[in-house]
C-alpha atoms as a PDB file:
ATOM      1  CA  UNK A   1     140.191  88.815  63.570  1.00  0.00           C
ATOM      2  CA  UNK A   2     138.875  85.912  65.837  1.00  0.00           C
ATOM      3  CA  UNK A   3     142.331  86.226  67.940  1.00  0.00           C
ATOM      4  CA  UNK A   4     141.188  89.976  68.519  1.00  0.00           C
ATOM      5  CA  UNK A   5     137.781  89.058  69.284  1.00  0.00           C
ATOM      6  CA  UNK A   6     139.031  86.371  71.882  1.00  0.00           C
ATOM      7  CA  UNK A   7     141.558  88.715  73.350  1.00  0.00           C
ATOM      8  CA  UNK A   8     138.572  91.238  73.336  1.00  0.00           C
ATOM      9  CA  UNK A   9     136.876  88.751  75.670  1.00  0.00           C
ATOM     10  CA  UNK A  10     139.359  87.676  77.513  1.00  0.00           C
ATOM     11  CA  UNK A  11     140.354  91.472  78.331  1.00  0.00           C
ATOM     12  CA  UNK A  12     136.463  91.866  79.538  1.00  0.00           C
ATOM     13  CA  UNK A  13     136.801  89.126  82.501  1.00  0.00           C
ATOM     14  CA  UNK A  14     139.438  90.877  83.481  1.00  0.00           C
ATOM     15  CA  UNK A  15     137.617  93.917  84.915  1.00  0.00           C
ATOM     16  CA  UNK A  16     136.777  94.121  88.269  1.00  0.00           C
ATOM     17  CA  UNK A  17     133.289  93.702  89.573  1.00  0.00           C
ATOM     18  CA  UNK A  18     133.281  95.229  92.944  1.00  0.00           C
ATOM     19  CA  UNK A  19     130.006  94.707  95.191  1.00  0.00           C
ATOM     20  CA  UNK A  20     127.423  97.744  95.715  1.00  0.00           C
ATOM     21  CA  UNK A  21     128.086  99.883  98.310  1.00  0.00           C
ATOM     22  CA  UNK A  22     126.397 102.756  99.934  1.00  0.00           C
ATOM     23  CA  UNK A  23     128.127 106.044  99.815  1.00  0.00           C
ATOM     24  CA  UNK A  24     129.913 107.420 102.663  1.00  0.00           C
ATOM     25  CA  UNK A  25     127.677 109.994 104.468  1.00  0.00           C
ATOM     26  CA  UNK A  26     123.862 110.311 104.874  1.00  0.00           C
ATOM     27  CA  UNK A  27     122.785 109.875 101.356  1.00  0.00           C
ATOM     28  CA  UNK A  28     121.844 105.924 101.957  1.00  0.00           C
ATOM     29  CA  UNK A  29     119.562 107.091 104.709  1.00  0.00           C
ATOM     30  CA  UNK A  30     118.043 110.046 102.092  1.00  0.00           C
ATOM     31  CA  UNK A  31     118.023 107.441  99.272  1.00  0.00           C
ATOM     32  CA  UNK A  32     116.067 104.616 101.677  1.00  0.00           C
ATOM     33  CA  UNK A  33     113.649 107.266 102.903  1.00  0.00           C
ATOM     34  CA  UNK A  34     112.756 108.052  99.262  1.00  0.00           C
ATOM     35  CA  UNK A  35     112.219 104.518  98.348  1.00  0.00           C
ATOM     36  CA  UNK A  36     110.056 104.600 101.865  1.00  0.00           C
ATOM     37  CA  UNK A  37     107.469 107.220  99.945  1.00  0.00           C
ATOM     38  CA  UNK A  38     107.713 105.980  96.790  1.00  0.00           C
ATOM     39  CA  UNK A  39     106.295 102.574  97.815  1.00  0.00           C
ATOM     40  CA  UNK A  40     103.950 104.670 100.063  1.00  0.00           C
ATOM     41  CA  UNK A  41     103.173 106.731  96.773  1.00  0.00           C
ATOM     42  CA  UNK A  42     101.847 103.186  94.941  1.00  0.00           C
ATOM     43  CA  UNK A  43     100.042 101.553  97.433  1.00  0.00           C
ATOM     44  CA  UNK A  44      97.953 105.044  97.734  1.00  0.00           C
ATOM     45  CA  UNK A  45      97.591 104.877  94.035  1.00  0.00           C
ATOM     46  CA  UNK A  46      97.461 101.131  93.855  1.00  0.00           C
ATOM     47  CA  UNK A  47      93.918 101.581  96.488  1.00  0.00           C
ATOM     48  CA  UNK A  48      92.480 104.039  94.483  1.00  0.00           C
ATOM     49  CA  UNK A  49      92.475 102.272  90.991  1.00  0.00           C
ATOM     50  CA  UNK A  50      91.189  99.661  92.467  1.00  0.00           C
ATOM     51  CA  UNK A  51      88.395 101.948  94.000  1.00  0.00           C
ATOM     52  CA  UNK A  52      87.517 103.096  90.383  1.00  0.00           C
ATOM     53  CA  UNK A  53      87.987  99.812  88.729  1.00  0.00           C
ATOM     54  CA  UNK A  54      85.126  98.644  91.067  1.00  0.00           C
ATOM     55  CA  UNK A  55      82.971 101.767  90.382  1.00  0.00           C
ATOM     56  CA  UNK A  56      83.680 100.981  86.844  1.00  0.00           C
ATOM     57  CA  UNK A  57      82.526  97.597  87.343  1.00  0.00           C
ATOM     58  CA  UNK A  58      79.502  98.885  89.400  1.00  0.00           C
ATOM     59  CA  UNK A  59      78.272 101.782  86.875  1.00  0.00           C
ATOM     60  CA  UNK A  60      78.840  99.566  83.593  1.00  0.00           C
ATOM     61  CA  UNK A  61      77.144  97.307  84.947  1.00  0.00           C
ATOM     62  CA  UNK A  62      73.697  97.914  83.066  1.00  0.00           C
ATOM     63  CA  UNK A  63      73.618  99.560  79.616  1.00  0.00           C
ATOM     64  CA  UNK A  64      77.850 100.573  79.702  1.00  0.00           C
ATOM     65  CA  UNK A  65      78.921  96.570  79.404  1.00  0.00           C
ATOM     66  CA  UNK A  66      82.085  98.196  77.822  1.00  0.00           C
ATOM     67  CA  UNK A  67      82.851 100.106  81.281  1.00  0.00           C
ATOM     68  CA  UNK A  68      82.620  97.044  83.584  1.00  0.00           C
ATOM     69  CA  UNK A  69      84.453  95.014  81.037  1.00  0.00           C
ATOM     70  CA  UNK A  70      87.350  97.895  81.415  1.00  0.00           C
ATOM     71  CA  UNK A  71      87.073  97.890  84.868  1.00  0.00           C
ATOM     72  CA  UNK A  72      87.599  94.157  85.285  1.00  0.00           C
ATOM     73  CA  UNK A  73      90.326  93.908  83.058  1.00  0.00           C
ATOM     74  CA  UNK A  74      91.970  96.842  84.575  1.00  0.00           C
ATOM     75  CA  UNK A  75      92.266  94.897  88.279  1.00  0.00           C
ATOM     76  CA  UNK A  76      95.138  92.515  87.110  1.00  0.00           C
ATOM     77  CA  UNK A  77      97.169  95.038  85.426  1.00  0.00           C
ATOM     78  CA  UNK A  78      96.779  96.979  89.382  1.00  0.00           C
ATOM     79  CA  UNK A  79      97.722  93.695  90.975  1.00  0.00           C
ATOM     80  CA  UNK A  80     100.713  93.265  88.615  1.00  0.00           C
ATOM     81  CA  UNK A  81     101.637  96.493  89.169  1.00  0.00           C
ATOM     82  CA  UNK A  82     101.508  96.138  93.144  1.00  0.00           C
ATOM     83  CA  UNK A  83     103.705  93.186  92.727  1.00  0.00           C
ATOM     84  CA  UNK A  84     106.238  94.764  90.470  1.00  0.00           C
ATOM     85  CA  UNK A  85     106.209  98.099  92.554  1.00  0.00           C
ATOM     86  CA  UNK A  86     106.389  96.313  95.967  1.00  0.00           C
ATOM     87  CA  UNK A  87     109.134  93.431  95.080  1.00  0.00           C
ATOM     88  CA  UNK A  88     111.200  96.131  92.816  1.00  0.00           C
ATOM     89  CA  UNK A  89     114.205  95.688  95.269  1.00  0.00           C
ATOM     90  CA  UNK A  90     114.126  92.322  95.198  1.00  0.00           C
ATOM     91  CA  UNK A  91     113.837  91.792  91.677  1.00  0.00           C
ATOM     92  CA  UNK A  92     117.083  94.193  91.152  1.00  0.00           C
ATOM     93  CA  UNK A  93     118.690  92.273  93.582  1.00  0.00           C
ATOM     94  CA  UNK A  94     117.903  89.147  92.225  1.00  0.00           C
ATOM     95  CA  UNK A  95     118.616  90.276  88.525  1.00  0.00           C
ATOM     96  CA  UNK A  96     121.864  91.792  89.567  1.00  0.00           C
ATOM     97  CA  UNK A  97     123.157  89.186  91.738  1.00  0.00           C
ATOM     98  CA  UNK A  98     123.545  91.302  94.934  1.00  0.00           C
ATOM     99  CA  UNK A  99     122.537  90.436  98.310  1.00  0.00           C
END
């Protein structure tokens, strides 16, 4: 059984593990221009959470301690998701090993 594992493995590295590529035609161009408003999609999003975390902050600020508490806490999960949304291609690349 360990033989068949082994050979298992060994047939594995064996595959080829060609480079991305971008198909012939205009689909890379479609497929950037997506990405384009997608990332213009979250930093419009990203601006207004932040807006309403600070009105949060602002109206919970007397009587509603609850609402500014959940408006400050909701500010790093919009910075994290800035981050993650923004540096998505380069956390694929880096992940995948492309350059």
């Amino acid at each position: 059984m360990r033989q068949l594992s082994l050979l298992h493995l060994w047939w594995l590295t064996q595959i080829n593990d060609p480079p991305p590529a971008a198909p012939p035609g205009k689909l890379a161009e479609v497929a950037t221009t997506f990405v384009g408003w997608l990332k213009w999609g979250l930093l419009i999003t990203a601006v207004v959470a932040l807006v309403v975390g600070g009105i949060m902050m602002i109206t919970g600020r007397r009587n509603r301690n609850q609402m500014a508490v959940e408006g400050a806490m909701s500010l790093p999960w919009v910075v994290g998701g800035i981050g993650m949304g923004l540096g998505a291609v380069s956390i694929v690349l880096f992940v995948s090993g492309s350059s």
